[in-house]
ModelCIF file with pLDDT and N, C-alpha, C, O atoms, coordinates in Angstrom:
data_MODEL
#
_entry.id   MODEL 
#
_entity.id                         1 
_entity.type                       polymer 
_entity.pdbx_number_of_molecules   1 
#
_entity_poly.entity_id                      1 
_entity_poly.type                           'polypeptide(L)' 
_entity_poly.nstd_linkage                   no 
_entity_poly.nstd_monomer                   no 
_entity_poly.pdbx_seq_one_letter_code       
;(UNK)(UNK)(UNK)(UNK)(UNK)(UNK)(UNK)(UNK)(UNK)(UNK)(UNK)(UNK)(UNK)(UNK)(UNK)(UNK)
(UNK)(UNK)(UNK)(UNK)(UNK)(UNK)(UNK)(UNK)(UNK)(UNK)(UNK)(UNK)(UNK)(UNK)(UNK)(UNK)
(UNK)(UNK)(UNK)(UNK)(UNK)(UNK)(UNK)(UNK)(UNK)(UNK)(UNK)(UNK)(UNK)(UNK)(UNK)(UNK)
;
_entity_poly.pdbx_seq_one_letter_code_can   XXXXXXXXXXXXXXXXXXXXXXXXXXXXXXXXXXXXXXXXXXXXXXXX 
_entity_poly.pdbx_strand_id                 A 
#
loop_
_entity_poly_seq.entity_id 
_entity_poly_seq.num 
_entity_poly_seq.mon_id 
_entity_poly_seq.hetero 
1 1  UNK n 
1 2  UNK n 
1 3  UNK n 
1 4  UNK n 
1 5  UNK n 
1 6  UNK n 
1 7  UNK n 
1 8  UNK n 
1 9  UNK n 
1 10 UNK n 
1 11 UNK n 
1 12 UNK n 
1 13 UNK n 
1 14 UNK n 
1 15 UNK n 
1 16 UNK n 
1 17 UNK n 
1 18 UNK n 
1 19 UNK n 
1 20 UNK n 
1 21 UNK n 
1 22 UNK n 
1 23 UNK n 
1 24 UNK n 
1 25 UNK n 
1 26 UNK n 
1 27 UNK n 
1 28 UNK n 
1 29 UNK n 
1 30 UNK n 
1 31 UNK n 
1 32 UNK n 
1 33 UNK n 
1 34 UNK n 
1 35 UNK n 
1 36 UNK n 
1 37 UNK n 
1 38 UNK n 
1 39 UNK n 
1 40 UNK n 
1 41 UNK n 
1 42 UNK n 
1 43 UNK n 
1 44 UNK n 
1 45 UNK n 
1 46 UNK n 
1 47 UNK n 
1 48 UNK n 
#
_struct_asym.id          A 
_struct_asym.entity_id   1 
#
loop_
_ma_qa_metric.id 
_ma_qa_metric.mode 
_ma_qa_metric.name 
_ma_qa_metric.software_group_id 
_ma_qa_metric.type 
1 global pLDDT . pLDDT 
2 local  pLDDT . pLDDT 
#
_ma_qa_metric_global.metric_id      1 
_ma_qa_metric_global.metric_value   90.44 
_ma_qa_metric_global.model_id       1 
_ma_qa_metric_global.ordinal_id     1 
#
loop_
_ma_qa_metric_local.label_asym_id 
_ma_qa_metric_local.label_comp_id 
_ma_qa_metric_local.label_seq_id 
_ma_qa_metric_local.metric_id 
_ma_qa_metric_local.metric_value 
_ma_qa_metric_local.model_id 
_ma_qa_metric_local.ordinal_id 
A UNK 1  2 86.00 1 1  
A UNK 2  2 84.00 1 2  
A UNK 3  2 84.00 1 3  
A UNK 4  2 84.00 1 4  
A UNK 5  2 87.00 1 5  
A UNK 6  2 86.00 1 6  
A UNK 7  2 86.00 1 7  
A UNK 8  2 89.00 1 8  
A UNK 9  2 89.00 1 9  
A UNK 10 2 89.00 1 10 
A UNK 11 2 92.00 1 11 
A UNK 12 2 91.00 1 12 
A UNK 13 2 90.00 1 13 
A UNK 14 2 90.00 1 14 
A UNK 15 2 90.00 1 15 
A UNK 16 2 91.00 1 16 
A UNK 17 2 88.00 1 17 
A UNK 18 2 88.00 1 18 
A UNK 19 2 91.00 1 19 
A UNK 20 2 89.00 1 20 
A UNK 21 2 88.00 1 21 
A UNK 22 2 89.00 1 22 
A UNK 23 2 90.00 1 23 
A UNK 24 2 88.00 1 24 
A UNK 25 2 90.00 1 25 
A UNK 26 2 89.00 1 26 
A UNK 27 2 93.00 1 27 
A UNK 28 2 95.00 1 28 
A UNK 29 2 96.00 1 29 
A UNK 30 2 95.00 1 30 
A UNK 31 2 95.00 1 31 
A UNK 32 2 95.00 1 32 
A UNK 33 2 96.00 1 33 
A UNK 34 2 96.00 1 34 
A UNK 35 2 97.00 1 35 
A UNK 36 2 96.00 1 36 
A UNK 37 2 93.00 1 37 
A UNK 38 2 92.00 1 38 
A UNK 39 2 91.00 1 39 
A UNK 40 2 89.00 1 40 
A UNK 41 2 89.00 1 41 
A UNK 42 2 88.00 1 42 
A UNK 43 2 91.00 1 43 
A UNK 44 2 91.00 1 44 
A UNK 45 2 91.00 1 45 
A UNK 46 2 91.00 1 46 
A UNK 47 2 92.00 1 47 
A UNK 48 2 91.00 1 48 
#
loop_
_atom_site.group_PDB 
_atom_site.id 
_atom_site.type_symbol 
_atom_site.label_atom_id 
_atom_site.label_alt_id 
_atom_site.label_comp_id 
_atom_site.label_asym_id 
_atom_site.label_entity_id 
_atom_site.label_seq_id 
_atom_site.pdbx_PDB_ins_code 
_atom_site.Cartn_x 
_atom_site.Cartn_y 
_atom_site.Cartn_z 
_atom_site.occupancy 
_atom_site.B_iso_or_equiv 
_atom_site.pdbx_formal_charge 
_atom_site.auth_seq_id 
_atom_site.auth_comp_id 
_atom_site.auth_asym_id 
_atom_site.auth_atom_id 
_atom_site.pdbx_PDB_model_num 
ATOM 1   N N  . UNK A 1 1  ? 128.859 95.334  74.391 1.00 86.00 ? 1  UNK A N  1 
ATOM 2   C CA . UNK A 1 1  ? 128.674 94.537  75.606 1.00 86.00 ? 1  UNK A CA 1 
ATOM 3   C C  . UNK A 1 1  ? 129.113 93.094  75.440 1.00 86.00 ? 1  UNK A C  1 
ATOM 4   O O  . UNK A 1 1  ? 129.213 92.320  76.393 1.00 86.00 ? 1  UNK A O  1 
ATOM 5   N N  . UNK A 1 2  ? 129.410 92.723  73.980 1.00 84.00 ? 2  UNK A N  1 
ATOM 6   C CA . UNK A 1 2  ? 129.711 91.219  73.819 1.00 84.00 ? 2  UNK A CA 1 
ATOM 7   C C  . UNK A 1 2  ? 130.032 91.531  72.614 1.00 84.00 ? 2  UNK A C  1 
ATOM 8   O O  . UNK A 1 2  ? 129.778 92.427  71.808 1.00 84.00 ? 2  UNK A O  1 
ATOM 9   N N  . UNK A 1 3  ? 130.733 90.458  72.678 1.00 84.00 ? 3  UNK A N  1 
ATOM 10  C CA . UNK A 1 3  ? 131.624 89.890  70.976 1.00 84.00 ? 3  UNK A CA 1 
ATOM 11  C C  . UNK A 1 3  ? 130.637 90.038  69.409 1.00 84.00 ? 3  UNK A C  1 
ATOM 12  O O  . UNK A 1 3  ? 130.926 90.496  68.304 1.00 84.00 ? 3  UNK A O  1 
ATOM 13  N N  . UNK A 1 4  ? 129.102 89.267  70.096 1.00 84.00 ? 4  UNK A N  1 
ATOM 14  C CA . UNK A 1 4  ? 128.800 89.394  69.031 1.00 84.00 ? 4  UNK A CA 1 
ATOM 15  C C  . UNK A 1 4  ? 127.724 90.376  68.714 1.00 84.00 ? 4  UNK A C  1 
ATOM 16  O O  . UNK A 1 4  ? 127.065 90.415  67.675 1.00 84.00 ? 4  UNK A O  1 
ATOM 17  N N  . UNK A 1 5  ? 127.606 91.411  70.071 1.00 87.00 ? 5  UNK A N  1 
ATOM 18  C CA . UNK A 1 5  ? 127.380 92.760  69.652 1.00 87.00 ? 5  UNK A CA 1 
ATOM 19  C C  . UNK A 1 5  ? 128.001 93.497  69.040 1.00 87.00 ? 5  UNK A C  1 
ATOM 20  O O  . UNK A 1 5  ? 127.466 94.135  68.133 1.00 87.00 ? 5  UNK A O  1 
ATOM 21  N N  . UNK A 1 6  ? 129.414 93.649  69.364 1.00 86.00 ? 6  UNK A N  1 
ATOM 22  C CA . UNK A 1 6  ? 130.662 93.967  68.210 1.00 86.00 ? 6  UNK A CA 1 
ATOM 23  C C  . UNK A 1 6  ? 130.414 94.072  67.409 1.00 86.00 ? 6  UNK A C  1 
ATOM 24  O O  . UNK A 1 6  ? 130.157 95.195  66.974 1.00 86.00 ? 6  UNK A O  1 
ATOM 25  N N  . UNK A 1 7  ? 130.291 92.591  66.417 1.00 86.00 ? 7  UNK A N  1 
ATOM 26  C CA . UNK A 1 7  ? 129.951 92.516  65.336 1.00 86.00 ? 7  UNK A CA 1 
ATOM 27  C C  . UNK A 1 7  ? 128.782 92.673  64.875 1.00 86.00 ? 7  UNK A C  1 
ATOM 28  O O  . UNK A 1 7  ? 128.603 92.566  63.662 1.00 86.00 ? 7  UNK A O  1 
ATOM 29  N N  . UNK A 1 8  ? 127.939 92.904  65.567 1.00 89.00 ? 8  UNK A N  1 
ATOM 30  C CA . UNK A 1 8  ? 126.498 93.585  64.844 1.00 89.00 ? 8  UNK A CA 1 
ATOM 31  C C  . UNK A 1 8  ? 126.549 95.263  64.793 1.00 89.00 ? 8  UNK A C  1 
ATOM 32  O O  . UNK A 1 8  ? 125.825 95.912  64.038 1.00 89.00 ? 8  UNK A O  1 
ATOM 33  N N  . UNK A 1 9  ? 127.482 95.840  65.679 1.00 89.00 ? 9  UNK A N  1 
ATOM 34  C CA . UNK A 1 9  ? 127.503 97.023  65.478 1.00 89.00 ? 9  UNK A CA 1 
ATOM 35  C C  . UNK A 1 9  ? 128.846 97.117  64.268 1.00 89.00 ? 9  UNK A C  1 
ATOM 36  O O  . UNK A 1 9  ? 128.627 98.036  63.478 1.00 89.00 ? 9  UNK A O  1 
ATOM 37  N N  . UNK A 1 10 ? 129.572 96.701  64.107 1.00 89.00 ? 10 UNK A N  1 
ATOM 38  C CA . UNK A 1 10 ? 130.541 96.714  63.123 1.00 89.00 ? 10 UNK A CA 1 
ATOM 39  C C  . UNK A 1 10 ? 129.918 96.681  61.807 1.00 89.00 ? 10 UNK A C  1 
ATOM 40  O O  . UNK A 1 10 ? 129.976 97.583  60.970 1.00 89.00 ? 10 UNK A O  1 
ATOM 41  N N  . UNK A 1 11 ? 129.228 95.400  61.679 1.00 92.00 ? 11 UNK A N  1 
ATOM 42  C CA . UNK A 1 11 ? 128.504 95.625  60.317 1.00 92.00 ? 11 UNK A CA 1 
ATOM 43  C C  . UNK A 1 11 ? 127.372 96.682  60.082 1.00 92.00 ? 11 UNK A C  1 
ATOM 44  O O  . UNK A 1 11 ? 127.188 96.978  58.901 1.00 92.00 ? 11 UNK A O  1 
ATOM 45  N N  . UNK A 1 12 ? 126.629 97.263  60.964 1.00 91.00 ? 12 UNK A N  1 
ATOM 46  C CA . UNK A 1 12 ? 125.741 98.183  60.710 1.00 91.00 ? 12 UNK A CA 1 
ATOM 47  C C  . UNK A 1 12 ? 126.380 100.061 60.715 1.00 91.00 ? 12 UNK A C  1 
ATOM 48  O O  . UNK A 1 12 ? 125.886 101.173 60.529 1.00 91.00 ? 12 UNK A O  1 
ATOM 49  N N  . UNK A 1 13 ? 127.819 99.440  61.072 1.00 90.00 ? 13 UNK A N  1 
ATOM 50  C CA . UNK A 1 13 ? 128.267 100.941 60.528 1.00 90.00 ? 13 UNK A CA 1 
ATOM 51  C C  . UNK A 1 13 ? 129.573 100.611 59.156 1.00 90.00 ? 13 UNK A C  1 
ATOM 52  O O  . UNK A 1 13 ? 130.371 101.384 58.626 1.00 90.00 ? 13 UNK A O  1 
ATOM 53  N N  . UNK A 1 14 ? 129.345 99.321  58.970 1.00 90.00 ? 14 UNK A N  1 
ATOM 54  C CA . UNK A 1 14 ? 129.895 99.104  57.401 1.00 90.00 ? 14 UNK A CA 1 
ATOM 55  C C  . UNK A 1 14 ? 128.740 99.988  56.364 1.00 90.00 ? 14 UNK A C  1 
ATOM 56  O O  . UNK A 1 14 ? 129.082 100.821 55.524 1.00 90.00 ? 14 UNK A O  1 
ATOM 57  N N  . UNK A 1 15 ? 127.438 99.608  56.638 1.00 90.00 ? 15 UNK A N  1 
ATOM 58  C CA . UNK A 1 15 ? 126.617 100.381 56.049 1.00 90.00 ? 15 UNK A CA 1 
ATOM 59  C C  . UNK A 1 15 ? 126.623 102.067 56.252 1.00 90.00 ? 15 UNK A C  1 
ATOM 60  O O  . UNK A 1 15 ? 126.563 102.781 55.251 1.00 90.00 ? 15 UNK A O  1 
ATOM 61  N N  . UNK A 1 16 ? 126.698 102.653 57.599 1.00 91.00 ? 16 UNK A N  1 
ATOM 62  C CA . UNK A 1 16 ? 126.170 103.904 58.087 1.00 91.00 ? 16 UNK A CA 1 
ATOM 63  C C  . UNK A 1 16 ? 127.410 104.345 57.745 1.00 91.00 ? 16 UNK A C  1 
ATOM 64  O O  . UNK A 1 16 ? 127.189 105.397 57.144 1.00 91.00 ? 16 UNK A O  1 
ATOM 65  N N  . UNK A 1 17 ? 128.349 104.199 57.767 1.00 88.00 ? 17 UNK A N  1 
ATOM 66  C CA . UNK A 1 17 ? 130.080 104.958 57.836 1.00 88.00 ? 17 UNK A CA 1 
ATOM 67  C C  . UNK A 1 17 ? 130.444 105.532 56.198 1.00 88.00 ? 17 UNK A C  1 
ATOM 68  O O  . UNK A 1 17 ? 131.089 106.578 56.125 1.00 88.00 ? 17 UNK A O  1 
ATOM 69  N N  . UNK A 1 18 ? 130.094 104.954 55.126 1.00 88.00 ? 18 UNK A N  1 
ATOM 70  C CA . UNK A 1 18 ? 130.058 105.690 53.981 1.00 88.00 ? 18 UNK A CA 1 
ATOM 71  C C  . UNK A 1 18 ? 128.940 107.176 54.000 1.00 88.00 ? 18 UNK A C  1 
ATOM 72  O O  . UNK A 1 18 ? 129.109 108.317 53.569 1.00 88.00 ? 18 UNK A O  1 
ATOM 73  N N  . UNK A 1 19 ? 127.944 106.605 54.612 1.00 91.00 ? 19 UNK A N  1 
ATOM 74  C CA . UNK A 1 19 ? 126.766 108.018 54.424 1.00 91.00 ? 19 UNK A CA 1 
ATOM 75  C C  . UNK A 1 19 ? 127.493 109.134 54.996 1.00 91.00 ? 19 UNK A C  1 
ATOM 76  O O  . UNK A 1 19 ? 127.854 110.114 54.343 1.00 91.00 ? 19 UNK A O  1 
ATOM 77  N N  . UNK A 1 20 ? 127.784 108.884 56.764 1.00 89.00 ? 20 UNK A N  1 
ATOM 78  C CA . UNK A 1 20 ? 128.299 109.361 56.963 1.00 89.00 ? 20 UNK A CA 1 
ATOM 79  C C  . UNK A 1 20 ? 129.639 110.142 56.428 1.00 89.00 ? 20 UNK A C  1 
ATOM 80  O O  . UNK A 1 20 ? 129.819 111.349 56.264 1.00 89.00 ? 20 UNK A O  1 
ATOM 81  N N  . UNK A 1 21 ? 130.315 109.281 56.263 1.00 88.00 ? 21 UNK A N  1 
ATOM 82  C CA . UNK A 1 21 ? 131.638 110.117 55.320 1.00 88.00 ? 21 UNK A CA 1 
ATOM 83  C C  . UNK A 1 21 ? 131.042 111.018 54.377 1.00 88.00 ? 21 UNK A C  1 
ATOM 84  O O  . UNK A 1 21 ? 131.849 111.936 54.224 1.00 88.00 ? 21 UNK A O  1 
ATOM 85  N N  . UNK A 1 22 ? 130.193 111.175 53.789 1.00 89.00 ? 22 UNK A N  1 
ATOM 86  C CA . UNK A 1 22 ? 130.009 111.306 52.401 1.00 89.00 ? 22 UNK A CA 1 
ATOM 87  C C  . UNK A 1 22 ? 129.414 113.014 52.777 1.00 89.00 ? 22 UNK A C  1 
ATOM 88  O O  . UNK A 1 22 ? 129.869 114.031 52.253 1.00 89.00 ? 22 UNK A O  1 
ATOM 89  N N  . UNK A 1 23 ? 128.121 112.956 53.978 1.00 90.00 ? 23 UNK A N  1 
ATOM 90  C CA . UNK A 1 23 ? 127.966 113.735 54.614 1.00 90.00 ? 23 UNK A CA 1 
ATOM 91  C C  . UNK A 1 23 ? 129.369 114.931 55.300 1.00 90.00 ? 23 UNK A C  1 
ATOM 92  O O  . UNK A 1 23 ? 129.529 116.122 55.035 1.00 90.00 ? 23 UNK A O  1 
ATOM 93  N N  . UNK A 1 24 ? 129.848 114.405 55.839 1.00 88.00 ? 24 UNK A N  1 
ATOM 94  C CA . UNK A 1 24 ? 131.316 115.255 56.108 1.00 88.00 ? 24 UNK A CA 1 
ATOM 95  C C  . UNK A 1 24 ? 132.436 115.449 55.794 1.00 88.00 ? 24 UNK A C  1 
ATOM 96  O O  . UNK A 1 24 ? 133.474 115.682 56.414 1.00 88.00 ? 24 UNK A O  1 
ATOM 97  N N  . UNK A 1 25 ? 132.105 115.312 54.524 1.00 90.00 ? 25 UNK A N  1 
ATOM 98  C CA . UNK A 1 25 ? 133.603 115.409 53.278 1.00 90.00 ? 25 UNK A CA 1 
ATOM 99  C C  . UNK A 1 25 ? 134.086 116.922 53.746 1.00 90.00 ? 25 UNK A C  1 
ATOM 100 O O  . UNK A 1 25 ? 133.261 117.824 53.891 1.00 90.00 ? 25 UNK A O  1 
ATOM 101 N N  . UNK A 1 26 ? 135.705 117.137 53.998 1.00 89.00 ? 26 UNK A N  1 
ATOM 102 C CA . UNK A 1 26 ? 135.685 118.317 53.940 1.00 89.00 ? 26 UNK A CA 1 
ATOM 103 C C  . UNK A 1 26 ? 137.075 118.371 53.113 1.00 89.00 ? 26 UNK A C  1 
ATOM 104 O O  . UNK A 1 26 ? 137.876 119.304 53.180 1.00 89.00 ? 26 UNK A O  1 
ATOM 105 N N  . UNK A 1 27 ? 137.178 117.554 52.557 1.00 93.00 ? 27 UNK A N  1 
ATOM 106 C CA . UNK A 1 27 ? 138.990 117.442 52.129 1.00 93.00 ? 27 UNK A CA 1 
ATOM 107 C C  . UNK A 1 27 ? 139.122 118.062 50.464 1.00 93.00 ? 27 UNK A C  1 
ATOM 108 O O  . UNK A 1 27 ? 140.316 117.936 50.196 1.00 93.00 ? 27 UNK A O  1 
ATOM 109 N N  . UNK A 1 28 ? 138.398 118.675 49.241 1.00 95.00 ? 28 UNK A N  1 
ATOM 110 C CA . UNK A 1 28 ? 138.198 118.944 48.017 1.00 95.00 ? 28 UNK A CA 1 
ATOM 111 C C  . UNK A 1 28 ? 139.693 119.263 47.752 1.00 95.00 ? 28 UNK A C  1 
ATOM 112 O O  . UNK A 1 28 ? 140.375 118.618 46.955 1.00 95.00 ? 28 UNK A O  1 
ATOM 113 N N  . UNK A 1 29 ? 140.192 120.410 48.555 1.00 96.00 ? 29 UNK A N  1 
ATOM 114 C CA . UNK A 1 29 ? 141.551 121.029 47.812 1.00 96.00 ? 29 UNK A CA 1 
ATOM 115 C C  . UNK A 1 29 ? 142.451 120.244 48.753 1.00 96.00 ? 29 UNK A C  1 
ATOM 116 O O  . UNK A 1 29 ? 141.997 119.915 49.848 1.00 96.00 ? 29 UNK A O  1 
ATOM 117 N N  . UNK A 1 30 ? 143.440 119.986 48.479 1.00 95.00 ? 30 UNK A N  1 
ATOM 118 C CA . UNK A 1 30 ? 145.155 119.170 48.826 1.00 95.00 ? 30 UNK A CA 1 
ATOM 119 C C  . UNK A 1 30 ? 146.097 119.983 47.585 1.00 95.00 ? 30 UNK A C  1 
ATOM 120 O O  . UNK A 1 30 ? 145.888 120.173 46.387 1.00 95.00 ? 30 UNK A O  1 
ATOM 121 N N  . UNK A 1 31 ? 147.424 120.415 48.674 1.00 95.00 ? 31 UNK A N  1 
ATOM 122 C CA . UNK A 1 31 ? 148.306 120.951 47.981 1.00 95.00 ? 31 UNK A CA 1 
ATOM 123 C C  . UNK A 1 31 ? 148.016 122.315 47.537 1.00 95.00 ? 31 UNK A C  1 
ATOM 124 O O  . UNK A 1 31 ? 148.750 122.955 46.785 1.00 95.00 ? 31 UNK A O  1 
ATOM 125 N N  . UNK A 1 32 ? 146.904 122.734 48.040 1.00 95.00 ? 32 UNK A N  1 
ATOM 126 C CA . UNK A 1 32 ? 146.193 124.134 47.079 1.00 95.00 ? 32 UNK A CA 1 
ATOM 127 C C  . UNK A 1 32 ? 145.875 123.519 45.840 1.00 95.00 ? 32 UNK A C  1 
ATOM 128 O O  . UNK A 1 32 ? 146.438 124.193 44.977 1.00 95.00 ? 32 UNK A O  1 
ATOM 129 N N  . UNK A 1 33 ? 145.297 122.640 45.349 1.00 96.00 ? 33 UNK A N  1 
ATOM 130 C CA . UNK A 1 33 ? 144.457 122.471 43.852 1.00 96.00 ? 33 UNK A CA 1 
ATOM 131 C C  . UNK A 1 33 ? 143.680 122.152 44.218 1.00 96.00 ? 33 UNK A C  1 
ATOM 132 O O  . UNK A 1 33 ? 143.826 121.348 45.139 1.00 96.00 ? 33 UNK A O  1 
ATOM 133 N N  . UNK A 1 34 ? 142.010 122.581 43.729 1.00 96.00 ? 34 UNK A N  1 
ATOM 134 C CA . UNK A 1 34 ? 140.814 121.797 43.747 1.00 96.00 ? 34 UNK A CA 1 
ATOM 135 C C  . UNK A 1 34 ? 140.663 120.564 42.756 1.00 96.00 ? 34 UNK A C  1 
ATOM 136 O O  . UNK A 1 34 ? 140.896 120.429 41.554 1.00 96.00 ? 34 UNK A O  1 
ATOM 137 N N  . UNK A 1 35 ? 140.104 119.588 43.900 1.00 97.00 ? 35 UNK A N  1 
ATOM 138 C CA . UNK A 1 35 ? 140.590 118.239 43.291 1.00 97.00 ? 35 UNK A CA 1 
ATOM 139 C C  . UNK A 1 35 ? 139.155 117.668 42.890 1.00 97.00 ? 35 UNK A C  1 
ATOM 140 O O  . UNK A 1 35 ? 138.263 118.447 43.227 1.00 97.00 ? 35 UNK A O  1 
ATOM 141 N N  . UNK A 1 36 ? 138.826 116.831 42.433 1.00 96.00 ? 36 UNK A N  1 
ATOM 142 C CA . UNK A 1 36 ? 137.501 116.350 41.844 1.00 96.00 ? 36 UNK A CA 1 
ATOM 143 C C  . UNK A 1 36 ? 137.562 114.741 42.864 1.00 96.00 ? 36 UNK A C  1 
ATOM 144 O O  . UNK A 1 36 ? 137.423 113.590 42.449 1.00 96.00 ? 36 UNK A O  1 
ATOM 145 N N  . UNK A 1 37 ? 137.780 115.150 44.068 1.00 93.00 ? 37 UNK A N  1 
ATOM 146 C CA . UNK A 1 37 ? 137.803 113.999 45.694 1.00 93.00 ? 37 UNK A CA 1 
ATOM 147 C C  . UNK A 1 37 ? 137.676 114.773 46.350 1.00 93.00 ? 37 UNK A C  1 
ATOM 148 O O  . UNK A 1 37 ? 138.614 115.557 46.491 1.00 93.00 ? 37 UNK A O  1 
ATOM 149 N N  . UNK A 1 38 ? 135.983 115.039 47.382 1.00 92.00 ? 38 UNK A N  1 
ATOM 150 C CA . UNK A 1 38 ? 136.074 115.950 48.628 1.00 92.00 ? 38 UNK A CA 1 
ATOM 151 C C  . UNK A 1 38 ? 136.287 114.843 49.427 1.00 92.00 ? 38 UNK A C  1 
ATOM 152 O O  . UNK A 1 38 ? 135.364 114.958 50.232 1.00 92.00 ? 38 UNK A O  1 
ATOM 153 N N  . UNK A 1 39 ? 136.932 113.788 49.753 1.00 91.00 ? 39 UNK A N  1 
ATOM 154 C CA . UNK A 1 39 ? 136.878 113.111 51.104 1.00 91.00 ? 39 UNK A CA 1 
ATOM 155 C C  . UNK A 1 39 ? 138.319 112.552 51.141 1.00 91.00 ? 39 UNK A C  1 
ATOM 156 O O  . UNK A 1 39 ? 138.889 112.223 50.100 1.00 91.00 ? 39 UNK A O  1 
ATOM 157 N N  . UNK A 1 40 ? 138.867 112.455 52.294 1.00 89.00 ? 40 UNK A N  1 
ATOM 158 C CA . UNK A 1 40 ? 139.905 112.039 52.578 1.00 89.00 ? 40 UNK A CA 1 
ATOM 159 C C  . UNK A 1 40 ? 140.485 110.709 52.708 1.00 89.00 ? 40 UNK A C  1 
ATOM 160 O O  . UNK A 1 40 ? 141.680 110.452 52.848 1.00 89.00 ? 40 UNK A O  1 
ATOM 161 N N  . UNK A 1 41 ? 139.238 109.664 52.631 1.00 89.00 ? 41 UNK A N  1 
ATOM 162 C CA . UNK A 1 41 ? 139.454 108.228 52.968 1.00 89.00 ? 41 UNK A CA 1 
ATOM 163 C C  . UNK A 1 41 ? 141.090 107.837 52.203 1.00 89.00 ? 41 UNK A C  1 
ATOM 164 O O  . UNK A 1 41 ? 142.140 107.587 52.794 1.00 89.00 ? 41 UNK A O  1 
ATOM 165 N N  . UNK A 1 42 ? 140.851 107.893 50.808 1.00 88.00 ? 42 UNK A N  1 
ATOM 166 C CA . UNK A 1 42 ? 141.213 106.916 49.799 1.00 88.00 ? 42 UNK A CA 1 
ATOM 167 C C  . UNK A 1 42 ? 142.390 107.525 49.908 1.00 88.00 ? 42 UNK A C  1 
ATOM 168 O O  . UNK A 1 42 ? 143.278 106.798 50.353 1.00 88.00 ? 42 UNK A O  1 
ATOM 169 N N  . UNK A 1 43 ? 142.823 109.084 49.540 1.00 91.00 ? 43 UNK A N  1 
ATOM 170 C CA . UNK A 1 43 ? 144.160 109.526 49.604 1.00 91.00 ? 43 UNK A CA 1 
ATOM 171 C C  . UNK A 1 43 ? 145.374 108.724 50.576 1.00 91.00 ? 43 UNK A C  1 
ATOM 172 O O  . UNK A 1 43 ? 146.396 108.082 50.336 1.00 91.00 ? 43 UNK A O  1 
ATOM 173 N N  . UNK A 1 44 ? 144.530 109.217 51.963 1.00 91.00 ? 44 UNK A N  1 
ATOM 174 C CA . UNK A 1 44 ? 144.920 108.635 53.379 1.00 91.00 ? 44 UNK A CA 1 
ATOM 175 C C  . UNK A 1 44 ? 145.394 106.830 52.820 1.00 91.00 ? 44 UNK A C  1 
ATOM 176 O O  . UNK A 1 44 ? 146.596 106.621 52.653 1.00 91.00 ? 44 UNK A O  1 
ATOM 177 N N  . UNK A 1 45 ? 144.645 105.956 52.635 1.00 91.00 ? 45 UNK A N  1 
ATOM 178 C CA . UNK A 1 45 ? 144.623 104.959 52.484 1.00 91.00 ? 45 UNK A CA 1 
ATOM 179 C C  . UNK A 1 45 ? 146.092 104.657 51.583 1.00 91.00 ? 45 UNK A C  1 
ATOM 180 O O  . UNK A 1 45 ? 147.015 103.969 52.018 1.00 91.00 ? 45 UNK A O  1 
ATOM 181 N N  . UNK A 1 46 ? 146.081 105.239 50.426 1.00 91.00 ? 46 UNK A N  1 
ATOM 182 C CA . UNK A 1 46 ? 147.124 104.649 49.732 1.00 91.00 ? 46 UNK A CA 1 
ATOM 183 C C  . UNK A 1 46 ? 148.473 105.722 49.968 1.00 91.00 ? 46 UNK A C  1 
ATOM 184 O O  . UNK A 1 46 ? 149.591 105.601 49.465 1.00 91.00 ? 46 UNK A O  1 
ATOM 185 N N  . UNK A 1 47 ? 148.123 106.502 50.639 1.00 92.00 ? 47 UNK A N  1 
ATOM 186 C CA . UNK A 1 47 ? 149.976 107.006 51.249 1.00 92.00 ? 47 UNK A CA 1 
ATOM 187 C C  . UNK A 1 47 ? 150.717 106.369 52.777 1.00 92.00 ? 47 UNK A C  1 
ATOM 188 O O  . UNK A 1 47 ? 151.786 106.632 53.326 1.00 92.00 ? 47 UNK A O  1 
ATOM 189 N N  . UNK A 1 48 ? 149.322 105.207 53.212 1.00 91.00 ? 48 UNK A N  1 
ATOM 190 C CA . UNK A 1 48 ? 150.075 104.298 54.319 1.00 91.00 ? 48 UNK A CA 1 
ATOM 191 C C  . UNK A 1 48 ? 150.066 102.601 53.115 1.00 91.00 ? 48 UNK A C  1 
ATOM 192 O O  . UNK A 1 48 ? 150.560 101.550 53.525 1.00 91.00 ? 48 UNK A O  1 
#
C-alpha cells in the first residue's frame, strides 16, 4: 500500500523466503545425476 510497506514486507520475506525455499526444494537430480543441491536457487543464479 506504500513504499515503506514495501519495504517491510521485503525484509520480512528476506527472512520467510529461505524457509520457504528450503521447504519446496524440488530440483536434487539435473542432467539425470543425483546431485547433493535439492534447490534450484544457486544453479539458476550463476548460469545468468
Amino acid at each position: 500500500s506504500c513504499l515503506e510497506d514495501s519495504k517491510f514486507v521485503h525484509d520480512q520475506l528476506c527472512v520467510l523466503a529461505p524457509i520457504m525455499m528450503a521447504l519446496s526444494a524440488s530440483s536434487p537430480v539435473r542432467r539425470g545425476y543425483l546431485t547433493d543441491h535439492d534447490c534450484r536457487w544457486q544453479a539458476m543464479a550463476e548460469s545468468f
